[in-house]
Protein backbone atom coordinates (compact mmCIF):
# COMPACT_ATOMS: atom_id res chain seq x y z
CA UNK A 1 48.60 -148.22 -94.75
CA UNK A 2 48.57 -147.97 -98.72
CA UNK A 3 49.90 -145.45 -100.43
CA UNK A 4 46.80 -143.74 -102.05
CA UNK A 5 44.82 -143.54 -98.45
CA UNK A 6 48.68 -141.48 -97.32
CA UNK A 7 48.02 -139.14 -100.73
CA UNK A 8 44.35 -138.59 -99.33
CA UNK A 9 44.97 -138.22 -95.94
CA UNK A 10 47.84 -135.77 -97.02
CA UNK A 11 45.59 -133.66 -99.65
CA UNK A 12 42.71 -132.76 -97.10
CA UNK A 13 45.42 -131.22 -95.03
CA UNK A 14 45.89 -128.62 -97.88
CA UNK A 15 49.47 -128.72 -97.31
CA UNK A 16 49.90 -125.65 -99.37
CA UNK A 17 48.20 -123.37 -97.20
CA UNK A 18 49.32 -125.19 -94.25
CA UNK A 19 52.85 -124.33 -95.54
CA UNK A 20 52.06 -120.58 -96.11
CA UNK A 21 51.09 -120.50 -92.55
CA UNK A 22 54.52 -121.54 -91.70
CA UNK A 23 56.14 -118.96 -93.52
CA UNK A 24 54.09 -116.64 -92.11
CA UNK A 25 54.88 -117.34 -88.43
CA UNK A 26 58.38 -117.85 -89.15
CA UNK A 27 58.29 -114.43 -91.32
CA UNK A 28 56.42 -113.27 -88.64
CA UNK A 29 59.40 -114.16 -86.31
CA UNK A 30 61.92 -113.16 -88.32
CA UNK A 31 60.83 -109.33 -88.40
CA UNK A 32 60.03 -109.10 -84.27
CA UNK A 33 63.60 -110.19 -83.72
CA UNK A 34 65.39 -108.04 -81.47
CA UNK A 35 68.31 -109.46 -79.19
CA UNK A 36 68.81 -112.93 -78.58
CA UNK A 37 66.53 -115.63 -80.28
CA UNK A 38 66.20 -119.47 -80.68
CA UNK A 39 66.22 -120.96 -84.12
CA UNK A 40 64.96 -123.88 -82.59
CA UNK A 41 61.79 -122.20 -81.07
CA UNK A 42 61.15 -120.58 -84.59
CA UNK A 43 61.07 -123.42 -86.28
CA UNK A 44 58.64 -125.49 -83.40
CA UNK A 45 56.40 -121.91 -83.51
CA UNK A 46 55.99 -122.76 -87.37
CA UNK A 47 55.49 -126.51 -87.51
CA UNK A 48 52.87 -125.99 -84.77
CA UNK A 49 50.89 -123.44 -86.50
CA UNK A 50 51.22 -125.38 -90.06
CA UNK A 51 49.56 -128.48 -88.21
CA UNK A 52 46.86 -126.61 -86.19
CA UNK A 53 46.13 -124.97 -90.19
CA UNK A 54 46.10 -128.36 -91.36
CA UNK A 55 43.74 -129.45 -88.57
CA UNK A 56 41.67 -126.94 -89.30
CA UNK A 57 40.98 -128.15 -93.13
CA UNK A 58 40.46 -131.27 -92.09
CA UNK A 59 37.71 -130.12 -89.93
CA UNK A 60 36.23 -128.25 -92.43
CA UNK A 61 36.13 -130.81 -94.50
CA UNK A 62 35.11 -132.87 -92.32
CA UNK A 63 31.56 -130.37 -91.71
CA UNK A 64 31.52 -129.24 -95.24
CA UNK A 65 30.92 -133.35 -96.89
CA UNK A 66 27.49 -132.62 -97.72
CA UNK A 67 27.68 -129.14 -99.61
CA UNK A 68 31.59 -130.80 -101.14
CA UNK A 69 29.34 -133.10 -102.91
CA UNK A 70 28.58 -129.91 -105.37
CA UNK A 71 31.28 -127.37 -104.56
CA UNK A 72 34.48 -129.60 -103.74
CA UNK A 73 33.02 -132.81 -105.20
CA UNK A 74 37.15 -134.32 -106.15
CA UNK A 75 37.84 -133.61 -102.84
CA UNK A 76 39.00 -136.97 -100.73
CA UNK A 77 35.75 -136.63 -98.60
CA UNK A 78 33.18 -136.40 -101.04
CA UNK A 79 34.70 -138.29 -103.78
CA UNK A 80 34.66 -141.29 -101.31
CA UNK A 81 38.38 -141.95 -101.20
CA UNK A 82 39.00 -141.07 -97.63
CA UNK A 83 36.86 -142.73 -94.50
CA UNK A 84 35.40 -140.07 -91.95
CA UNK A 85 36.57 -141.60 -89.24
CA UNK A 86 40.15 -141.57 -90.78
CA UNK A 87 40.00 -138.22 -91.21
CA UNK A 88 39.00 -137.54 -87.80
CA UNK A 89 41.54 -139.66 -86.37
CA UNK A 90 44.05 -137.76 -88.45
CA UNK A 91 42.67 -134.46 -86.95
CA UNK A 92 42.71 -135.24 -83.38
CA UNK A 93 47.14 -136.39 -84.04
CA UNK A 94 47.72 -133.06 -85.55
CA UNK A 95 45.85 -130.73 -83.25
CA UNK A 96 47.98 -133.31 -79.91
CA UNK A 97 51.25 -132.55 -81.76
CA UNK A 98 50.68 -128.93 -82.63
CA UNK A 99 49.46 -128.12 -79.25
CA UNK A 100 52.24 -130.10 -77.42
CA UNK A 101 54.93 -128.21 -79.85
CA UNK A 102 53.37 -125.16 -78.56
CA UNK A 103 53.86 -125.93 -74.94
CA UNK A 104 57.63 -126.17 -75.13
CA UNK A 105 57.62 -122.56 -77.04
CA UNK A 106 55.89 -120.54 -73.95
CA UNK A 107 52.62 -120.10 -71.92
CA UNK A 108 51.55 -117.89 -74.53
CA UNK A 109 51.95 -119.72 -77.33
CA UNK A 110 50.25 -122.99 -75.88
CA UNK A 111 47.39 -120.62 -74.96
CA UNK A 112 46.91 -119.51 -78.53
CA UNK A 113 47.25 -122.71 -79.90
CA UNK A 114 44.84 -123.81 -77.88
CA UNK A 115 42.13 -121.37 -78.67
CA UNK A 116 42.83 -120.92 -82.44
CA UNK A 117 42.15 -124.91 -82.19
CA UNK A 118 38.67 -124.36 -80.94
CA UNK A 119 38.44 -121.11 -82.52
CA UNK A 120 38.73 -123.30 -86.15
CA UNK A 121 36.52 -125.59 -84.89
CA UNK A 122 33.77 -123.15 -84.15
CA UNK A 123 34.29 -121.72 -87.41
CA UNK A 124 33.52 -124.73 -88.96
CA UNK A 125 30.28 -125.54 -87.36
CA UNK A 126 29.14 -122.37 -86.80
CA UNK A 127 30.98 -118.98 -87.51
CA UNK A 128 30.98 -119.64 -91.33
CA UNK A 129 27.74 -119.68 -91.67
CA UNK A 130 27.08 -115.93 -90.18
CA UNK A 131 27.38 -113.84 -92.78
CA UNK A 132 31.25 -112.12 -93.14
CA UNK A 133 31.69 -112.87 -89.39
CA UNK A 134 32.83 -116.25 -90.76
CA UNK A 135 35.56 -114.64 -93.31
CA UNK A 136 36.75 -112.53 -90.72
CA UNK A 137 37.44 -115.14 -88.64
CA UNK A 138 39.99 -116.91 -91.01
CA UNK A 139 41.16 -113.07 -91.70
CA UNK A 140 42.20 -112.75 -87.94
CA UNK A 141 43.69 -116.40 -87.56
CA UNK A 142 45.94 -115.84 -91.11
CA UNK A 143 46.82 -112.22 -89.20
CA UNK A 144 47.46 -113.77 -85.96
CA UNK A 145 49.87 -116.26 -87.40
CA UNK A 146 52.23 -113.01 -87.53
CA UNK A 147 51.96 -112.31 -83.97
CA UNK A 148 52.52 -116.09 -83.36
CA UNK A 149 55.62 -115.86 -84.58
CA UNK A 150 56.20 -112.67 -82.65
CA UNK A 151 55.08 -114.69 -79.93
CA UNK A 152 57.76 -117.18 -80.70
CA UNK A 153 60.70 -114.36 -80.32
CA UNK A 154 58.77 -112.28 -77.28
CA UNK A 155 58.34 -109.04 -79.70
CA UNK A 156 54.71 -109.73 -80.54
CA UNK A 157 53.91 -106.30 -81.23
CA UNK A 158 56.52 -105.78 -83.71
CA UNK A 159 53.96 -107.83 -86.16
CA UNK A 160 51.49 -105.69 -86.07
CA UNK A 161 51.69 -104.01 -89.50
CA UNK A 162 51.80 -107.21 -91.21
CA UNK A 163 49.13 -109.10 -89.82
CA UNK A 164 47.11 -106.22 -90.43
CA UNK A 165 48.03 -106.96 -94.58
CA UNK A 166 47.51 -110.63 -94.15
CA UNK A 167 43.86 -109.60 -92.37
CA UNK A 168 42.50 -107.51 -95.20
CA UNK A 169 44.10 -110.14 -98.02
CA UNK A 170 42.40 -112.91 -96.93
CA UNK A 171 39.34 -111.33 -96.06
CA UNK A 172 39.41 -110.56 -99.53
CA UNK A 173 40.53 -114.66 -100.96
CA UNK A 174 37.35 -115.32 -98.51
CA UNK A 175 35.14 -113.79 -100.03
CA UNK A 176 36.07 -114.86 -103.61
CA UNK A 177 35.87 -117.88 -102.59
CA UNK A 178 32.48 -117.10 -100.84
CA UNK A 179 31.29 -116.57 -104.28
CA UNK A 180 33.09 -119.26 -105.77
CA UNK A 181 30.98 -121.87 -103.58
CA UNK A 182 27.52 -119.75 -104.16
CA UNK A 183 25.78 -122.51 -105.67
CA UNK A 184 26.64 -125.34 -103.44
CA UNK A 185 26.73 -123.16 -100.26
CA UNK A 186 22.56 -121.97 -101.20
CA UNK A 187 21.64 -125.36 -101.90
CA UNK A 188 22.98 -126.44 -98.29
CA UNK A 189 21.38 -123.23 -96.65
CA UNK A 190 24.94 -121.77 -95.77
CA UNK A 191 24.28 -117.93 -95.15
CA UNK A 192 27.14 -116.74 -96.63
CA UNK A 193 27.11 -113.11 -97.70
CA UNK A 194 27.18 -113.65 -101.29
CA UNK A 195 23.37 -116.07 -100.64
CA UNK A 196 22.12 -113.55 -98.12
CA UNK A 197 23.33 -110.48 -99.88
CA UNK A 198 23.85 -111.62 -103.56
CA UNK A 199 27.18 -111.36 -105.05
CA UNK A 200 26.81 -107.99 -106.30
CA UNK A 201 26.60 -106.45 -102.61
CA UNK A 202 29.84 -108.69 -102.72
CA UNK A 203 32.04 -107.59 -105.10
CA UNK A 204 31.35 -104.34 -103.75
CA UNK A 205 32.76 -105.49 -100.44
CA UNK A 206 35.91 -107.09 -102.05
CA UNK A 207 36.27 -103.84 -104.05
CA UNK A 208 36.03 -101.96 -100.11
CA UNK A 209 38.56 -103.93 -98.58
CA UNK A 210 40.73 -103.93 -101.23
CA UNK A 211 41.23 -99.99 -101.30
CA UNK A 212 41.85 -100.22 -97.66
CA UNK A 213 44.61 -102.75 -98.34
CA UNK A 214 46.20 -100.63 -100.82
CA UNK A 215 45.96 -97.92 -98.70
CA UNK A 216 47.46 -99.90 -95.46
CA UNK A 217 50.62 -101.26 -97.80
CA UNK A 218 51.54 -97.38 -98.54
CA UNK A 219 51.46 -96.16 -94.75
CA UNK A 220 54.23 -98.37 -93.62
CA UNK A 221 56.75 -96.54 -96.23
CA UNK A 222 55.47 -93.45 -95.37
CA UNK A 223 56.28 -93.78 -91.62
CA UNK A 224 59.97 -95.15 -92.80
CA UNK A 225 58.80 -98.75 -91.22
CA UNK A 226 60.40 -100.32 -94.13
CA UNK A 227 62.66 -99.32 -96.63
CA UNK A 228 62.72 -98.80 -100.29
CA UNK A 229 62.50 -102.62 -100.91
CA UNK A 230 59.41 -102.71 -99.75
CA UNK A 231 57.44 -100.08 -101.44
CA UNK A 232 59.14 -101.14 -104.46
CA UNK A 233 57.42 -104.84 -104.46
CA UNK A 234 54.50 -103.65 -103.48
CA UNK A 235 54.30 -100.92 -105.56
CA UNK A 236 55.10 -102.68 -108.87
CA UNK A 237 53.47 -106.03 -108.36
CA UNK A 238 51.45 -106.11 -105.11
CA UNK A 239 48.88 -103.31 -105.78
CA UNK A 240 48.75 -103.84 -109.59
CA UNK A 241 47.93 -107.11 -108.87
CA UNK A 242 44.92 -106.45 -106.79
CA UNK A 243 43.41 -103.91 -109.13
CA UNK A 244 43.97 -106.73 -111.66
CA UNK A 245 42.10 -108.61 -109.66
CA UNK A 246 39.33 -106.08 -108.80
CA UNK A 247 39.39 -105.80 -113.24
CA UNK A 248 38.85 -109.76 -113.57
CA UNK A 249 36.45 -110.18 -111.11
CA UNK A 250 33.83 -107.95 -112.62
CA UNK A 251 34.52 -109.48 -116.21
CA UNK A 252 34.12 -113.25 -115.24
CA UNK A 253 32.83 -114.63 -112.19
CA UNK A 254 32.70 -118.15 -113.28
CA UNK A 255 34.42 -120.54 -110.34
CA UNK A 256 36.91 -121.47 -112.55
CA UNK A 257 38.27 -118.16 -112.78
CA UNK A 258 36.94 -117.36 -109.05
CA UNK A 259 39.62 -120.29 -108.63
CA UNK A 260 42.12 -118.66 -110.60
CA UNK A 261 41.91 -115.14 -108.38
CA UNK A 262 41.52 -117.01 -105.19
CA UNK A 263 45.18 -118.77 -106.22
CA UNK A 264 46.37 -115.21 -107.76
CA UNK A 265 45.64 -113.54 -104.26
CA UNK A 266 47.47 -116.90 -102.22
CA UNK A 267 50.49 -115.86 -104.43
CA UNK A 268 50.58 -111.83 -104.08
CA UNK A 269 50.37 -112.62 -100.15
CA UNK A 270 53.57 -114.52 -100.51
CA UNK A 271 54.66 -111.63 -102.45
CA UNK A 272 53.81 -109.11 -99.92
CA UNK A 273 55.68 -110.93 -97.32
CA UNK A 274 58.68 -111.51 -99.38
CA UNK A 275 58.27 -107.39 -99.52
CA UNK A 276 57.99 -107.27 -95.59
CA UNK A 277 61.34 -109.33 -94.74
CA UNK A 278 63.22 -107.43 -97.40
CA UNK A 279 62.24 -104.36 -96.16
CA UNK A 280 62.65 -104.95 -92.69
């Protein structure tokens, strides 16, 4: 296998997000400690979920060829530098490995694996295409990547709070990107809210959820959850950041700077989380 069909193959993973996804879990991990824990396990409950994420572009991408051609058209699909069936059979390796990674973590954790796999799936071929039922759906899998890795260390509950601030964040990066993709998402009769709604209804939305995140990131401090660490990052970066966003949004809604927020809000949730384990 040459080296440009490895790049492609390796680019319609996303590996950025799919790395995220592994911080999350093992952030997620990290703050559900309590007693003994295996570093080993951790680690497994992270690679697992970063390959089932990766999976889960690729099937996207895999769906999404035809509208790509106007939204996503550099993408390796599209742009005709990766096969179909290569991607496929690139798909169906990561979703065996991340599932059998899962088994030797617990019962649990193969379960969830298991579902989020189809869950993805469904997603792809159908979910996205309901209205905001589709963007919660990625929401609640970024969330649940928390309690995976409160799965990983038996304390699930324990990442509660912060899968509740991943939900609302990427709700939010959704739904930019909802808008981002208006033109190439109409044209292929994907119902997303900004085509069945119009983008105005949507910014309203975004500026919705974001007032409930702002609110959620204060009530941890409040209840002493975290300490002054916390409320510190989130308070001088985090929030600003998202009312920065709310700003830019209603100034320029162009998908290059759509593209621009949608990055801006990958970073602050990296941000928030480096908030959560110092606070912890």
């Amino acid at each position: 296998m040459d080296l440009k069909k490895l790049r492609y193959l390796f680019e319609i993973t996303r590996a950025v997000n799919a790395l995220i996804t592994s911080i999350v879990v093992i952030v997620g991990a990290v703050i559900s400690i309590k007693g003994n824990y295996s570093t080993g396990v951790i680690i497994l409950a992270g690679i697992s979920a970063a390959l089932t994420a990766a999976a889960g572009n690729i099937i996207n991408d895999i769906i999404d060829r035809d509208s790509d051609q106007i939204n996503h058209p550099s993408r390796p699909l599209p742009s005709g530098n990766l096969k179909v069936n290569h991607a496929v059979a690139e798909y169906v390796l990561l979703i065996f490995i991340a599932n059998l990674l899962a088994y030797f973590i617990n019962q649990l954790a193969f379960v969830i694996v298991l579902l989020t796999t189809f869950l993805l799936f469904l997603y792809s071929n159908k979910l996205k295409q309901i209205p905001l039922l589709g963007n919660i759906t990625v929401a609640y899998l970024t969330g649940m990547a928390f309690i995976f890795g409160g799965i990983a260390v038996d304390h699930p509950h324990t990442a509660l709070i912060p899968a509740i601030f991943a939900f609302f964040i990427n709700l939010i990066r959704e739904l930019v990107k909802d808008i981002q993709d208006f033109e190439g998402d109409k044209n292929s009769n994907i119902k997303t809210w900004p085509v069945k709604f119009g983008i105005g209804s949507t910014k309203r939305l975004i500026i919705i959820f974001t007032l409930l995140l702002i609110a959620a990131t204060i009530i941890p401090f409040v209840y002493r959850l975290y300490q002054i660490e916390y409320f510190v990052i989130v308070m001088i970066i985090v929030n600003p950041v998202m009312i920065y966003i709310l700003k830019d949004l209603y100034k320029d809604d162009s998908p290059k700077n759509l593209n621009k927020l949608s990055n801006m809000l990958k970073l602050n949730m990296v941000i928030g989380l480096i908030a959560i384990f110092l606070g912890k």
